[in-house]
Protein backbone atom coordinates (compact mmCIF):
# COMPACT_ATOMS: atom_id res chain seq x y z
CA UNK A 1 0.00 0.00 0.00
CA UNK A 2 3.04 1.92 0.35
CA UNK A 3 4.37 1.85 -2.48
CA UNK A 4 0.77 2.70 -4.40
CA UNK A 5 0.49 5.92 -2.68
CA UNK A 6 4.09 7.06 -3.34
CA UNK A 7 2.93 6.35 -7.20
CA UNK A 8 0.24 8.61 -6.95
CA UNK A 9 2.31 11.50 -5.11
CA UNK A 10 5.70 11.01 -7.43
CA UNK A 11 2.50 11.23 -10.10
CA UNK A 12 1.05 14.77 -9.03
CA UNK A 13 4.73 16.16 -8.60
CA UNK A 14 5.54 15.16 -12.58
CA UNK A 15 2.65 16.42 -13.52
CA UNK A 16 3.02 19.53 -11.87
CA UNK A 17 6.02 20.41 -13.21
CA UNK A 18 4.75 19.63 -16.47
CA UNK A 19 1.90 21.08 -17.22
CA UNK A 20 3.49 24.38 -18.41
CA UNK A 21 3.87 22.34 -21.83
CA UNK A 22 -0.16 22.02 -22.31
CA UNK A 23 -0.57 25.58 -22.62
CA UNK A 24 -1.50 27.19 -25.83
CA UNK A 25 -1.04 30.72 -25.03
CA UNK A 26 -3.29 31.10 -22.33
CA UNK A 27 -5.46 28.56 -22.75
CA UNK A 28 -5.02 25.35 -20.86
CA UNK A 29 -5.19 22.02 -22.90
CA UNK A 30 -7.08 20.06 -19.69
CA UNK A 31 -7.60 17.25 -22.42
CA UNK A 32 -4.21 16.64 -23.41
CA UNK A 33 -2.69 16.85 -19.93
CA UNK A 34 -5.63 14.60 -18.29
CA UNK A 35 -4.25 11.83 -21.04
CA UNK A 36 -0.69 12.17 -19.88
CA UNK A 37 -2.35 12.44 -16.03
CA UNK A 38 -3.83 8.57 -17.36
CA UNK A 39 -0.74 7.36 -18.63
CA UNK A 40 2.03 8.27 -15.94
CA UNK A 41 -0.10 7.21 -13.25
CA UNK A 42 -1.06 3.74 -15.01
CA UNK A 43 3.05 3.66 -15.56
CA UNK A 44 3.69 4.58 -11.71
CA UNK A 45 1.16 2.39 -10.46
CA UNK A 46 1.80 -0.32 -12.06
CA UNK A 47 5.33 -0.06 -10.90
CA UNK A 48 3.99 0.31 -7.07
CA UNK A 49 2.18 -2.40 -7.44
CA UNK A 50 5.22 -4.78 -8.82
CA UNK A 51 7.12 -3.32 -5.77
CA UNK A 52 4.56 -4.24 -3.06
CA UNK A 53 4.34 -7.63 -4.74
CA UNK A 54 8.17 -8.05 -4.93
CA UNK A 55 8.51 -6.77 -1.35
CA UNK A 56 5.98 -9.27 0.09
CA UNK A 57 7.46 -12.10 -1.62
CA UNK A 58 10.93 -11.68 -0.79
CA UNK A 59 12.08 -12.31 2.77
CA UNK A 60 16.01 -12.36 4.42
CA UNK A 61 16.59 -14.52 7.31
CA UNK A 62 19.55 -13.70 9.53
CA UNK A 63 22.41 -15.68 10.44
CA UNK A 64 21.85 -18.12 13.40
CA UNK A 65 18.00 -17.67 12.54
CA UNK A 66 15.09 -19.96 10.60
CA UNK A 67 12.25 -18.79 8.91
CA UNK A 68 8.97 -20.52 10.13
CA UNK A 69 6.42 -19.74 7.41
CA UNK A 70 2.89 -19.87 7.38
CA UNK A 71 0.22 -19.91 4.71
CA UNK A 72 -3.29 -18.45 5.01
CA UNK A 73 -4.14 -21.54 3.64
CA UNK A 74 -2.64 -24.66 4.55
CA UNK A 75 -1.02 -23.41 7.99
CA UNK A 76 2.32 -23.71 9.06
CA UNK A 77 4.92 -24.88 6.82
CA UNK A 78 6.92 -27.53 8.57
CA UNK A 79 10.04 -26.94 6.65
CA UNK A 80 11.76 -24.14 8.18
CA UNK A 81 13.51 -21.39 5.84
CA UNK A 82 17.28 -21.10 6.01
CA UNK A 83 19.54 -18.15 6.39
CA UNK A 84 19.55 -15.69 3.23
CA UNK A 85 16.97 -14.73 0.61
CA UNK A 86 13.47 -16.55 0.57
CA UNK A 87 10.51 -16.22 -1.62
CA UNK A 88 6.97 -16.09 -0.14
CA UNK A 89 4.07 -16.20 -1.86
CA UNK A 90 2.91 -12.69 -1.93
CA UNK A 91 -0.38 -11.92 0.27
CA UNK A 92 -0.65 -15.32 0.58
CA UNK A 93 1.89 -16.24 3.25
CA UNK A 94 4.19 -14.69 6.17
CA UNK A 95 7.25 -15.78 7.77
CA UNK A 96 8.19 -15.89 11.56
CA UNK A 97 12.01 -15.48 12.47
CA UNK A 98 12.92 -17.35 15.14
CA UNK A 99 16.35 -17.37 16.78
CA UNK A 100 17.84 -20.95 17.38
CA UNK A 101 21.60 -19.62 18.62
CA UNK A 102 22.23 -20.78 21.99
CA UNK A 103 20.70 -18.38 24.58
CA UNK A 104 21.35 -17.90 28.31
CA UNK A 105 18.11 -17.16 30.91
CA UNK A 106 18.84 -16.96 34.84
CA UNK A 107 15.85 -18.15 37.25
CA UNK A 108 15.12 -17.51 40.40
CA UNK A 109 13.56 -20.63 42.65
CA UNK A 110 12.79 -21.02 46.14
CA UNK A 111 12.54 -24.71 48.02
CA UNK A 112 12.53 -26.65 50.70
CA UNK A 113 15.69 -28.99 51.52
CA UNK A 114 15.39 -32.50 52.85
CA UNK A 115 15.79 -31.07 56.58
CA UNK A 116 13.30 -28.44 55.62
CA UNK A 117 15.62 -25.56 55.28
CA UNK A 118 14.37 -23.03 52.97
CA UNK A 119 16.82 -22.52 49.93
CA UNK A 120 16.56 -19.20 47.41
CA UNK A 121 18.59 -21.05 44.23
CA UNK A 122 19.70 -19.04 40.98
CA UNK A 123 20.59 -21.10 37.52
CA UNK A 124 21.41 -20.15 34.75
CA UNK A 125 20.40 -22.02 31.83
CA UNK A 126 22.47 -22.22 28.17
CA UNK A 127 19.85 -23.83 25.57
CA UNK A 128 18.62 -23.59 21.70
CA UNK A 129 15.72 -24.41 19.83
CA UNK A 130 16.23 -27.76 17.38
CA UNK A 131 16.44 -25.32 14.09
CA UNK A 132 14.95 -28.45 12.05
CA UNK A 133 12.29 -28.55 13.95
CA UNK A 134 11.58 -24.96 14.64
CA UNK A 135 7.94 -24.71 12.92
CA UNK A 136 7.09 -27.98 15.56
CA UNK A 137 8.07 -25.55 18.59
CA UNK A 138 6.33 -22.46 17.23
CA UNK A 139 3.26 -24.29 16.33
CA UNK A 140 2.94 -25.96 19.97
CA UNK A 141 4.31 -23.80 22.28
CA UNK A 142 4.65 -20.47 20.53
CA UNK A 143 7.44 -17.81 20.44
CA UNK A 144 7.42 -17.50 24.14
CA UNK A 145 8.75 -20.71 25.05
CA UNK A 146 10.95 -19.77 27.37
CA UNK A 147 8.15 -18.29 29.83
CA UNK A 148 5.93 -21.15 28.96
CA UNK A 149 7.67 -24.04 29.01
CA UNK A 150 11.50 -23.37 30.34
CA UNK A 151 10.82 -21.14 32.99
CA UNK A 152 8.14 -23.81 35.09
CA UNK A 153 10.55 -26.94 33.83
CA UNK A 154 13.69 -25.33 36.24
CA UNK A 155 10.72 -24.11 38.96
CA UNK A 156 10.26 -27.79 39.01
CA UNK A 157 13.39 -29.15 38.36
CA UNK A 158 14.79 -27.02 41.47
CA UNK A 159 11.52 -27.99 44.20
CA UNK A 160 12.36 -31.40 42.95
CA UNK A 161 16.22 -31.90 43.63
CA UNK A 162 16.48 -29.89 46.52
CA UNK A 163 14.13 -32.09 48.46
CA UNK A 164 16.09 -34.91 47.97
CA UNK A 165 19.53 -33.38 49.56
CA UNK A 166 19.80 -31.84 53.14
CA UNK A 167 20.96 -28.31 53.39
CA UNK A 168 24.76 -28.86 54.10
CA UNK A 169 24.64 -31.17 51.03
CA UNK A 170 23.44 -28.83 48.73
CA UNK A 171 26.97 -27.36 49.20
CA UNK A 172 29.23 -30.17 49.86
CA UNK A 173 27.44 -32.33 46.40
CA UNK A 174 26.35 -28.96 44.62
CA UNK A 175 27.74 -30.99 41.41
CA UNK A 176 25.45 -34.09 41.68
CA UNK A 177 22.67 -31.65 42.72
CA UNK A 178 23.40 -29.33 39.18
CA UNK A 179 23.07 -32.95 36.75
CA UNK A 180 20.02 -33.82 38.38
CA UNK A 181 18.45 -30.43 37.92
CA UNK A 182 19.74 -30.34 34.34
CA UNK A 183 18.69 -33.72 33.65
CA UNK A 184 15.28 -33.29 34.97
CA UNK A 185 14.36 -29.74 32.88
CA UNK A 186 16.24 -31.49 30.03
CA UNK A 187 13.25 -34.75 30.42
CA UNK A 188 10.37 -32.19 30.79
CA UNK A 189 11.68 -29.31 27.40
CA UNK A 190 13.16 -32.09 24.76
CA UNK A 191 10.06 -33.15 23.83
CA UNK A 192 9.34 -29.64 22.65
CA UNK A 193 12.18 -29.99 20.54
CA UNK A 194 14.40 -27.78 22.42
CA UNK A 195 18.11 -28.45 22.93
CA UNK A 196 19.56 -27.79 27.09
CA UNK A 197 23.68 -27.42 26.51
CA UNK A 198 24.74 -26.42 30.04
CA UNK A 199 23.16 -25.19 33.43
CA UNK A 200 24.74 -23.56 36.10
CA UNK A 201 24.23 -23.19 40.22
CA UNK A 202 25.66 -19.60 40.58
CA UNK A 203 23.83 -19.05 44.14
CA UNK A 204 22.19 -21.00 47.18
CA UNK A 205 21.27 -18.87 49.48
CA UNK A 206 20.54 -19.87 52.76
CA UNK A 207 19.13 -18.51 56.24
CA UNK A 208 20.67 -16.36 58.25
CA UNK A 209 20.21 -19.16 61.70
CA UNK A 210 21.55 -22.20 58.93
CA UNK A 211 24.85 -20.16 57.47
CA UNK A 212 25.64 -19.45 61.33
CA UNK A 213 25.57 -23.13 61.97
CA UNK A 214 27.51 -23.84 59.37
CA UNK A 215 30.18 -21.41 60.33
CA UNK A 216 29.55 -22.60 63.85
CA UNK A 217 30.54 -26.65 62.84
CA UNK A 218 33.02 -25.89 60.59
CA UNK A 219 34.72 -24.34 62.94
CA UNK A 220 34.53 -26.89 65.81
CA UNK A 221 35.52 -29.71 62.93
CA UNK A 222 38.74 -27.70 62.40
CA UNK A 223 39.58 -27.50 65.97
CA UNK A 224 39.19 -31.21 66.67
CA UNK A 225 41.34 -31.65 63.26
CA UNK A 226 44.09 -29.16 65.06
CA UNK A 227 44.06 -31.29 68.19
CA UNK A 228 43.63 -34.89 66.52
CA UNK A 229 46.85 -33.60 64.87
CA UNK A 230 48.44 -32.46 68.10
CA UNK A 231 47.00 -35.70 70.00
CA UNK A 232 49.66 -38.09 66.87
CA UNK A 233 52.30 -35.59 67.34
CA UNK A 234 52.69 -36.09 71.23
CA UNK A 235 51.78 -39.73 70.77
CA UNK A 236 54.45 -40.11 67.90
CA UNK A 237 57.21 -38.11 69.99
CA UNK A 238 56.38 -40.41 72.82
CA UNK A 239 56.55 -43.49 70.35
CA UNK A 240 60.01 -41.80 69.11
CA UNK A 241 61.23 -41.66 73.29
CA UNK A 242 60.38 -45.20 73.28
CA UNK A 243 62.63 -46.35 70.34
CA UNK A 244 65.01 -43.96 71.27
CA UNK A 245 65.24 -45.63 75.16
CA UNK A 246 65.12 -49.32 74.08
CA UNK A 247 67.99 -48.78 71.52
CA UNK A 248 69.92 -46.97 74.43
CA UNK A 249 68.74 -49.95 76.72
CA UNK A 250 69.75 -52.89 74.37
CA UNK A 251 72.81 -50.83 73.75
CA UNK A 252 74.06 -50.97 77.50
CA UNK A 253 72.71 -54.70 77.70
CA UNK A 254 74.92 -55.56 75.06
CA UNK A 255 77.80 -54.38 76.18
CA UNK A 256 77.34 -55.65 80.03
CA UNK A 257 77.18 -59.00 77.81
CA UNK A 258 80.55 -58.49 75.70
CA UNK A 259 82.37 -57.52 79.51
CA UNK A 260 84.26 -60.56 80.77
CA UNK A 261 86.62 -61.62 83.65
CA UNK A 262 89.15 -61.95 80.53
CA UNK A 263 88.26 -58.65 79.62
CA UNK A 264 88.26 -56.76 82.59
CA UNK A 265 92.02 -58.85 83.52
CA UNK A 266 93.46 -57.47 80.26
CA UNK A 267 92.40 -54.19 80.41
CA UNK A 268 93.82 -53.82 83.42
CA UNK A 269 96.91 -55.10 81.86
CA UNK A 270 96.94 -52.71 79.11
CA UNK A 271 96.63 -50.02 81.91
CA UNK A 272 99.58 -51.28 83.82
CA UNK A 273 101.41 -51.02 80.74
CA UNK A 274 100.24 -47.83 79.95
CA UNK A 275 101.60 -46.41 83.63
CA UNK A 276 105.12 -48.15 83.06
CA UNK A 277 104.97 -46.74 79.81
CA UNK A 278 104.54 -43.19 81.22
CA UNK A 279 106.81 -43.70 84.41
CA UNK A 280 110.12 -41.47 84.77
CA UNK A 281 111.89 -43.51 87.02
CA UNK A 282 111.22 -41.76 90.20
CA UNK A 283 109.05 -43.19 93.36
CA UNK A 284 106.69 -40.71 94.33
CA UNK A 285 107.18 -38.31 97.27
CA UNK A 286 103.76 -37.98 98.73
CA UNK A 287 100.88 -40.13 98.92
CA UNK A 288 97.56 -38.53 98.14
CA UNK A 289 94.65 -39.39 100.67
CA UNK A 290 93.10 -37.64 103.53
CA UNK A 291 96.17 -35.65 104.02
CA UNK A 292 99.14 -35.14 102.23
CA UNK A 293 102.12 -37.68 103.66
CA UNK A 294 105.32 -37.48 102.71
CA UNK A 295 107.49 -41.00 101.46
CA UNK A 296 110.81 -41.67 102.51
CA UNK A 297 113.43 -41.09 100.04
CA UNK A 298 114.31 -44.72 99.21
CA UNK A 299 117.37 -43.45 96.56
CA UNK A 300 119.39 -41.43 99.87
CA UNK A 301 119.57 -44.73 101.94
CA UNK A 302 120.79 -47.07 98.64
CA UNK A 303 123.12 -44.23 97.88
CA UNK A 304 124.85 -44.64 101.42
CA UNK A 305 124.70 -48.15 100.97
CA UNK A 306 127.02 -47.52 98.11
């Protein structure tokens, strides 16, 4: 429609300009300039109309996009247009474009954990629409399938999973509870042809009374872990006393069982020898004990023997 209306005012402006040439002196030849009037606008119409036609019938689809078409006729076309040009039938049909790149949401879903904790949980979903099967999903569901059908799956996915684990293990298994989440929405949306690649746990949120009980135990686990660790030191420096006391011990025993009579007779021997070795010759002069006594010089009687 358009395009028929610019033909009529691109008409009027030609013709304006124009119609200096239909007049004869100063009379106006309405005739001859009514036939040209006839003629350009057939031309320009004509033209408009091609254009609306042309324009109706020729659509582009995006990259990372398909073209769901449907006819006034027959319905939905179950062959989905691919990216580029495409030809419609003009008046006839129109085309839907759907986007079937992968796409991130983020939900927001409150439950109740096997203890019956209450748990705020955010996800974040990754997913795409089957492209092949794009007129399927837009026929059933309808191009917001990701309020009516995604959004409920993870509400229930969530209530569903979290009952199963206790508060503390929503944390310590948080992978085990993210597959069976994803594996639950991806059972309730495939058979609407659409495609889950990855989900994500980015928060649990808990009470304020739970995440001080939390704080509270793991605290008290890592003091019994400091003294279970202090408790084997002392018992392993004991154990280390121990070894240390029986090697001294079977040490001492073993050489109480090496000293003999022998022995002790030839060490004394060697000593002996040792104080001859050492001696200068002269007898001592005073004999240590509880007082100092002197000795008689034996070498000033043998000398007046001489």
């Amino acid at each position: 429609m358009g395009y028929i209306i610019a033909a009529f005012v691109v008409t009027g402006l030609v013709m304006s300009l124009l119609k200096d040439k239909y007049m004869d002196g100063k009379r106006f030849d309405a005739e001859a300039f009514a036939s040209t009037l006839r003629g350009v606008a057939g031309v320009l119409l004509t033209l408009g109309v091609l254009a609306a036609v042309a324009t109706s019938a020729l659509v582009v689809i995006p990259p990372g996009h398909r073209g769901v078409v449907f006819n006034k006729v027959s319905g939905v076309r179950l062959t989905p247009q691919g990216e580029g040009f495409n030809f419609l039938i003009p008046f006839l049909e129109q085309v839907i474009v759907l986007d079937v790149r992968v796409q991130k949401d983020t939900y927001d879903a409150s439950a109740a954990s096997k203890d019956m904790q209450t748990i705020h949980t955010k996800v974040a979903l990754n997913y795409h629409p089957n492209a092949d099967m794009s007129p399927k999903l837009l026929q059933e569901v309808g191009p917001e399938y990701s309020e009516r059908l995604l959004h409920p799956a993870i509400q229930e996915a969530v209530k569903a999973t979290t009952a199963r684990f206790t508060a503390e293990e929503l944390i310590t298994k948080r992978e085990d509870v993210k597959l069976l989440i994803k594996e639950l929405v991806e059972k309730q949306v495939a058979p609407h042809n659409i495609k889950v690649d990855e989900l994500y746990i980015t928060d649990f949120d808990f009470s304020r009374q739970f995440a001080e009980s939390i704080e509270a135990k793991q605290i008290a686990e890592q003091t019994a872990l400091k003294a279970k660790r202090d408790l084997d030191r002392v018992k392993i420096e004991a154990e280390q006393k121990i070894a240390s006391a029986r090697a001294e011990a079977e040490s001492l025993k073993m050489q109480r069982e090496a000293i003999t009579p022998q022995l002790i007779q030839l060490r004394q021997v060697e000593m002996q020898k040792l104080a001859i070795d050492k001696w200068d010759g002269k007898m001592p002069e005073v004999m240590l004990g509880g007082a100092s006594t002197p000795l008689l010089d034996l070498s000033a009687f043998t000398n007046r023997a001489k």
